[in-house]
Protein backbone atom coordinates (compact mmCIF):
# COMPACT_ATOMS: atom_id res chain seq x y z
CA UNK A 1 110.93 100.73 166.83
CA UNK A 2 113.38 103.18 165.54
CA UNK A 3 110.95 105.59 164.84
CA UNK A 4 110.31 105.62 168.79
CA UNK A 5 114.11 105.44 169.52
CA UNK A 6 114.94 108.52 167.16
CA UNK A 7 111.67 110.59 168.39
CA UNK A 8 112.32 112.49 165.08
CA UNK A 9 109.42 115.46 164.42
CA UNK A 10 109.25 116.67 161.06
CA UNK A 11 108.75 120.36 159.56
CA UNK A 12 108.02 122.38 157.10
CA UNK A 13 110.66 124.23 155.24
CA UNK A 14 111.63 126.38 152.27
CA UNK A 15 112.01 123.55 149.21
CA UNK A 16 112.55 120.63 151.75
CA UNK A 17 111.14 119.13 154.94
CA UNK A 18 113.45 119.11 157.73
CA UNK A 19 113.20 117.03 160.98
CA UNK A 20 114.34 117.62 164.89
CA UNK A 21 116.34 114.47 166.09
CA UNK A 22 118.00 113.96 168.87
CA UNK A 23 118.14 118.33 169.16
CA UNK A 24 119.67 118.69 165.57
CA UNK A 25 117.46 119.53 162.76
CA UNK A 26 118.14 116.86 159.67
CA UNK A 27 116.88 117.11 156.08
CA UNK A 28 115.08 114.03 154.51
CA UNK A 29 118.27 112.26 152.80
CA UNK A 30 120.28 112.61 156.52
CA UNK A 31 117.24 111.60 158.85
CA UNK A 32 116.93 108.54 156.38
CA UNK A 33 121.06 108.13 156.98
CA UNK A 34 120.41 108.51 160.66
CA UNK A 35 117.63 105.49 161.06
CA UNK A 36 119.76 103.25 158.81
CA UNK A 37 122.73 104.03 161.42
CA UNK A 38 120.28 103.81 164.06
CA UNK A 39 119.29 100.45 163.38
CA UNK A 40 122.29 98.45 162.78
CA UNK A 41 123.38 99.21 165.95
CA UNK A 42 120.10 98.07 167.47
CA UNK A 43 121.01 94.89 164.61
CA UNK A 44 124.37 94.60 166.18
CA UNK A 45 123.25 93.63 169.43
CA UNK A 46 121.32 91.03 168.52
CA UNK A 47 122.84 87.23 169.38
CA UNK A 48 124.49 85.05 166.81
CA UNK A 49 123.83 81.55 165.51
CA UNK A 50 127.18 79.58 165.97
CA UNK A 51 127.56 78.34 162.11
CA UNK A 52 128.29 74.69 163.75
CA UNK A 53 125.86 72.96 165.59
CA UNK A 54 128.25 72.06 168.37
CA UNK A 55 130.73 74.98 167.76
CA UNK A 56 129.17 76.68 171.19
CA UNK A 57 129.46 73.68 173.47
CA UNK A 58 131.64 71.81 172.24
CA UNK A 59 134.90 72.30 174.92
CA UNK A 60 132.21 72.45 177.86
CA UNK A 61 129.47 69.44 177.25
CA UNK A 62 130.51 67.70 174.36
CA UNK A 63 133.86 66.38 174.46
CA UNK A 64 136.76 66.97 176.22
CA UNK A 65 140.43 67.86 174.73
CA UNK A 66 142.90 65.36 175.66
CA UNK A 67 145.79 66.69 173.96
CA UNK A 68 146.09 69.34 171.41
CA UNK A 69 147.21 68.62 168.00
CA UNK A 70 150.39 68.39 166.58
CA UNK A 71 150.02 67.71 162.71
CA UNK A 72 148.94 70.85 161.27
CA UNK A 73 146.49 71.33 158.02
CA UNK A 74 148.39 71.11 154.97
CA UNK A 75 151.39 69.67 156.34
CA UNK A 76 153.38 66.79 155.39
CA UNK A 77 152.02 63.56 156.81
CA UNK A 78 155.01 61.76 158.69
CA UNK A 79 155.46 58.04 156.98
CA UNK A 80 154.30 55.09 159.15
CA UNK A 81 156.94 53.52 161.95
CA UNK A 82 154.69 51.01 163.32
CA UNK A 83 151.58 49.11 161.74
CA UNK A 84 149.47 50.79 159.59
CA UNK A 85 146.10 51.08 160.95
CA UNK A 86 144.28 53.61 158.57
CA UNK A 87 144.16 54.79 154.96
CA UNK A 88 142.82 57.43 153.29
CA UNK A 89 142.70 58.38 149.86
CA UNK A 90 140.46 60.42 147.14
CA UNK A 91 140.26 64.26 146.95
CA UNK A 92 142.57 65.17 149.32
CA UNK A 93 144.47 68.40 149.12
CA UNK A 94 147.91 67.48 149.64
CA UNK A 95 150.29 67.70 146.23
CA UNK A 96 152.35 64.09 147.85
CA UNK A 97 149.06 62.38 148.37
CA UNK A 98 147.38 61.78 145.26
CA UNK A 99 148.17 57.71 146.20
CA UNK A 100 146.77 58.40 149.61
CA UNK A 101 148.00 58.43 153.21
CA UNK A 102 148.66 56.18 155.77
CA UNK A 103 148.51 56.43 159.21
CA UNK A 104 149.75 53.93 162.01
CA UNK A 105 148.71 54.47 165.95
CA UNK A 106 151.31 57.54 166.87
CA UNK A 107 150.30 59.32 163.39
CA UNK A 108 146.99 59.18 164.51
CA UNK A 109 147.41 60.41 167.74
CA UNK A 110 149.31 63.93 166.39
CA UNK A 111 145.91 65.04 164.94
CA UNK A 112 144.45 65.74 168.35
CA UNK A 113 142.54 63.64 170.75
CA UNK A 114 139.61 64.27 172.55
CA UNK A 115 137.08 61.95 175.16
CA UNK A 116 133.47 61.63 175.44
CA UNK A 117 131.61 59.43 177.36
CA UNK A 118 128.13 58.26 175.35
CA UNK A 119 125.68 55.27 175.53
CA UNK A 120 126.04 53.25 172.16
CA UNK A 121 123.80 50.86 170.79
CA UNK A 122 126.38 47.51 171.19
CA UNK A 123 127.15 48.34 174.67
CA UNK A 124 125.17 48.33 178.21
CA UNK A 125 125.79 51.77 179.93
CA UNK A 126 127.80 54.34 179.06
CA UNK A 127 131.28 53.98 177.53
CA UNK A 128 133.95 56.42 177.32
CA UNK A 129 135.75 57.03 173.89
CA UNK A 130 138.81 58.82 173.11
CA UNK A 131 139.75 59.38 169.80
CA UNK A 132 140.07 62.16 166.38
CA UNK A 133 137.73 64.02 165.46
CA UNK A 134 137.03 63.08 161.38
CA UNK A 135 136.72 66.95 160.65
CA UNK A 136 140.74 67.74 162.09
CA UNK A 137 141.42 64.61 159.47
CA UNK A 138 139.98 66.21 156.51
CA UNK A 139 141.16 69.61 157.80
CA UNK A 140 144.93 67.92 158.05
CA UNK A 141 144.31 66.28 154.84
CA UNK A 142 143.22 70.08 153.25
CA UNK A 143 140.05 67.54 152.01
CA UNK A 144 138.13 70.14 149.76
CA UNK A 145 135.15 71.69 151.34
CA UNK A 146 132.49 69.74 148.54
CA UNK A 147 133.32 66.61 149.18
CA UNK A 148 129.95 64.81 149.49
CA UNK A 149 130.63 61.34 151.25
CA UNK A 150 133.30 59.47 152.98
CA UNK A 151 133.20 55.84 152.20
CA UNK A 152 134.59 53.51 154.70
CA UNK A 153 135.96 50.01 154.74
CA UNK A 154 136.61 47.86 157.55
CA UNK A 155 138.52 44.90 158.06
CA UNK A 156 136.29 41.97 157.15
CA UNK A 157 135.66 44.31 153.87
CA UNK A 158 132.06 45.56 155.53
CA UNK A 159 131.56 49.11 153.82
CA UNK A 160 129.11 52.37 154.28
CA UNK A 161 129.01 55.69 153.12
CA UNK A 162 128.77 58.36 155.47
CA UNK A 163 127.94 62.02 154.81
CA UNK A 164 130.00 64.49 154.53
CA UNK A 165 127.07 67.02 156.43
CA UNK A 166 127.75 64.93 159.10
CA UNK A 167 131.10 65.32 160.33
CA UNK A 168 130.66 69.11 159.50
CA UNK A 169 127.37 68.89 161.95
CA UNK A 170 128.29 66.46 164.92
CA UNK A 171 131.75 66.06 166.15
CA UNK A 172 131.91 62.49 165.23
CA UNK A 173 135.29 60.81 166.31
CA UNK A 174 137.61 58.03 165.15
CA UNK A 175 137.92 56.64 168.73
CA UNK A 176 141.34 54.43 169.03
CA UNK A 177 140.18 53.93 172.87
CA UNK A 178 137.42 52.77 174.93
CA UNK A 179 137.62 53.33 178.20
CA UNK A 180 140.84 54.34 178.43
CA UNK A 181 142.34 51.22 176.59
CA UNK A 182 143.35 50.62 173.10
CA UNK A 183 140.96 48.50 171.26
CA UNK A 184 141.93 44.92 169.73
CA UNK A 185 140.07 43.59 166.80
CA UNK A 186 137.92 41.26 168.91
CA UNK A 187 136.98 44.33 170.92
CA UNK A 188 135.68 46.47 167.73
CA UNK A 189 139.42 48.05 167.04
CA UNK A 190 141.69 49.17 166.39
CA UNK A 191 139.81 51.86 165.36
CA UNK A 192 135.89 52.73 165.42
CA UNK A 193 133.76 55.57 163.92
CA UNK A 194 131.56 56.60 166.77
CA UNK A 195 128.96 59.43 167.05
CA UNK A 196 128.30 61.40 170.46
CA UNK A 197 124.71 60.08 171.44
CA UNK A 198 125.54 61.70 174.90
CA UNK A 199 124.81 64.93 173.13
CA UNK A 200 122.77 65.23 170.55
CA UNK A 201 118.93 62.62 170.85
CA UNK A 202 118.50 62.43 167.36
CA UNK A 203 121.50 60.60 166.70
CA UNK A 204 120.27 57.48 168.94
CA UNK A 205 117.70 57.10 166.27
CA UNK A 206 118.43 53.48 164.55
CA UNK A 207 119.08 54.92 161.01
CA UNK A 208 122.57 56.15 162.28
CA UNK A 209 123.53 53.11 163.90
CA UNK A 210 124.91 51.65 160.37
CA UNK A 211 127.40 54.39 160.32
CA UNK A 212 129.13 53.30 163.67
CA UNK A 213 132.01 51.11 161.70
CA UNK A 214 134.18 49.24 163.49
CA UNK A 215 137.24 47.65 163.09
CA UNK A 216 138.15 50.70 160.09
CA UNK A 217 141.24 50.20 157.72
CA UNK A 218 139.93 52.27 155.17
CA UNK A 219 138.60 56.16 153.91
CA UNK A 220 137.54 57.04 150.43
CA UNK A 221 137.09 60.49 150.13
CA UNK A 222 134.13 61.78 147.40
């Protein structure tokens, strides 16, 4: 291809070949130059692979942002004023947090919240979730980038270990709502881990569905 692009003809000279391209006769060592320039811009113009899976839809078909986020990463988590509903401790980031870091409803709610609507596997039709996304908790949390697994408890002490490649893949959400109501404990709540079927096939395939806890209190980080 660049060959054709640069329509370079060589000839003979004195001690060195010399080529025509473009109009302007090159030696060897600059028509070599001249392809190498010639091609990443050809390069260049190629598309780009988003280096999420969902980082090019998300906003549009994904999820929706319900309002933007107040706690920013690395930044002191406020202490509790009303029931605690989540903790999370292990390798998090923050130099006050080594015992970990609760969260009650409001706390929650200052990471960010977004709404998707999905089919689940509990539920007939579609149900609408709004809630954090579990990457903007790590992020917050300045949760080191190798952490492997994030082990979760809920409240009658059920327990699973989800991946880490997975919140960095899917934009998996703590939802604190279903449709458009606060969850009790008899309805799954307050809180439940909840992937976006809607969006992605492969995740309505039964080997995920052991990672949808409900009823969370607890986050180990690994």
């Amino acid at each position: 291809m660049v060959d054709t692009v640069l329509q370079a003809h060589e000839v003979q000279a004195p001690g060195q070949i010399l080529s025509w391209t473009g109009g302007v006769r090159m030696s060897g060592n600059a028509q070599k130059l001249y392809r190498i320039l010639a091609l990443s811009v050809i390069l260049l113009g190629l598309p780009r692979t988003p280096l999420c899976t969902y980082a090019a839809q998300a906003a549009s078909t994904v999820y929706d942002v319900v309002s933007p986020a107040i706690l920013q990463p690395g930044s002191p988590v406020p202490p509790p004023t009303e029931p605690v509903v989540l903790t999370v401790r292990g390798r998090l980031g923050l130099a006050h947090a080594e015992a970990g870091v609760t969260f009650d409803m409001p706390t929650l709610e200052r990471l960010g919240l977004i709404r998707f609507t999905t089919p689940t596997a509990w539920t007939d039709g579609l149900v609408t979730f709004e809630g954090v996304l579990l990457s903007r908790l790590l992020e917050v949390l300045a949760v080191p980038g190798d952490v492997t697994a994030l082990a979760m408890t809920a409240l009658d002490d059920y327990q699973v270990a989800i991946p880490a490649t997975d919140v960095r893949t899917w934009p998996v959400i703590i939802a604190l709502k279903r449709d458009g109501q606060y969850m009790s404990v008899r309805n799954k709540g307050p809180l439940w881990v909840v992937y976006p079927r809607h969006a992605f096939p492969a995740l309505a395939q039964a080997k995920h569905n052991s990672k949808w806890i409900w009823q969370l209190k607890e986050i180990v980080i690994r």
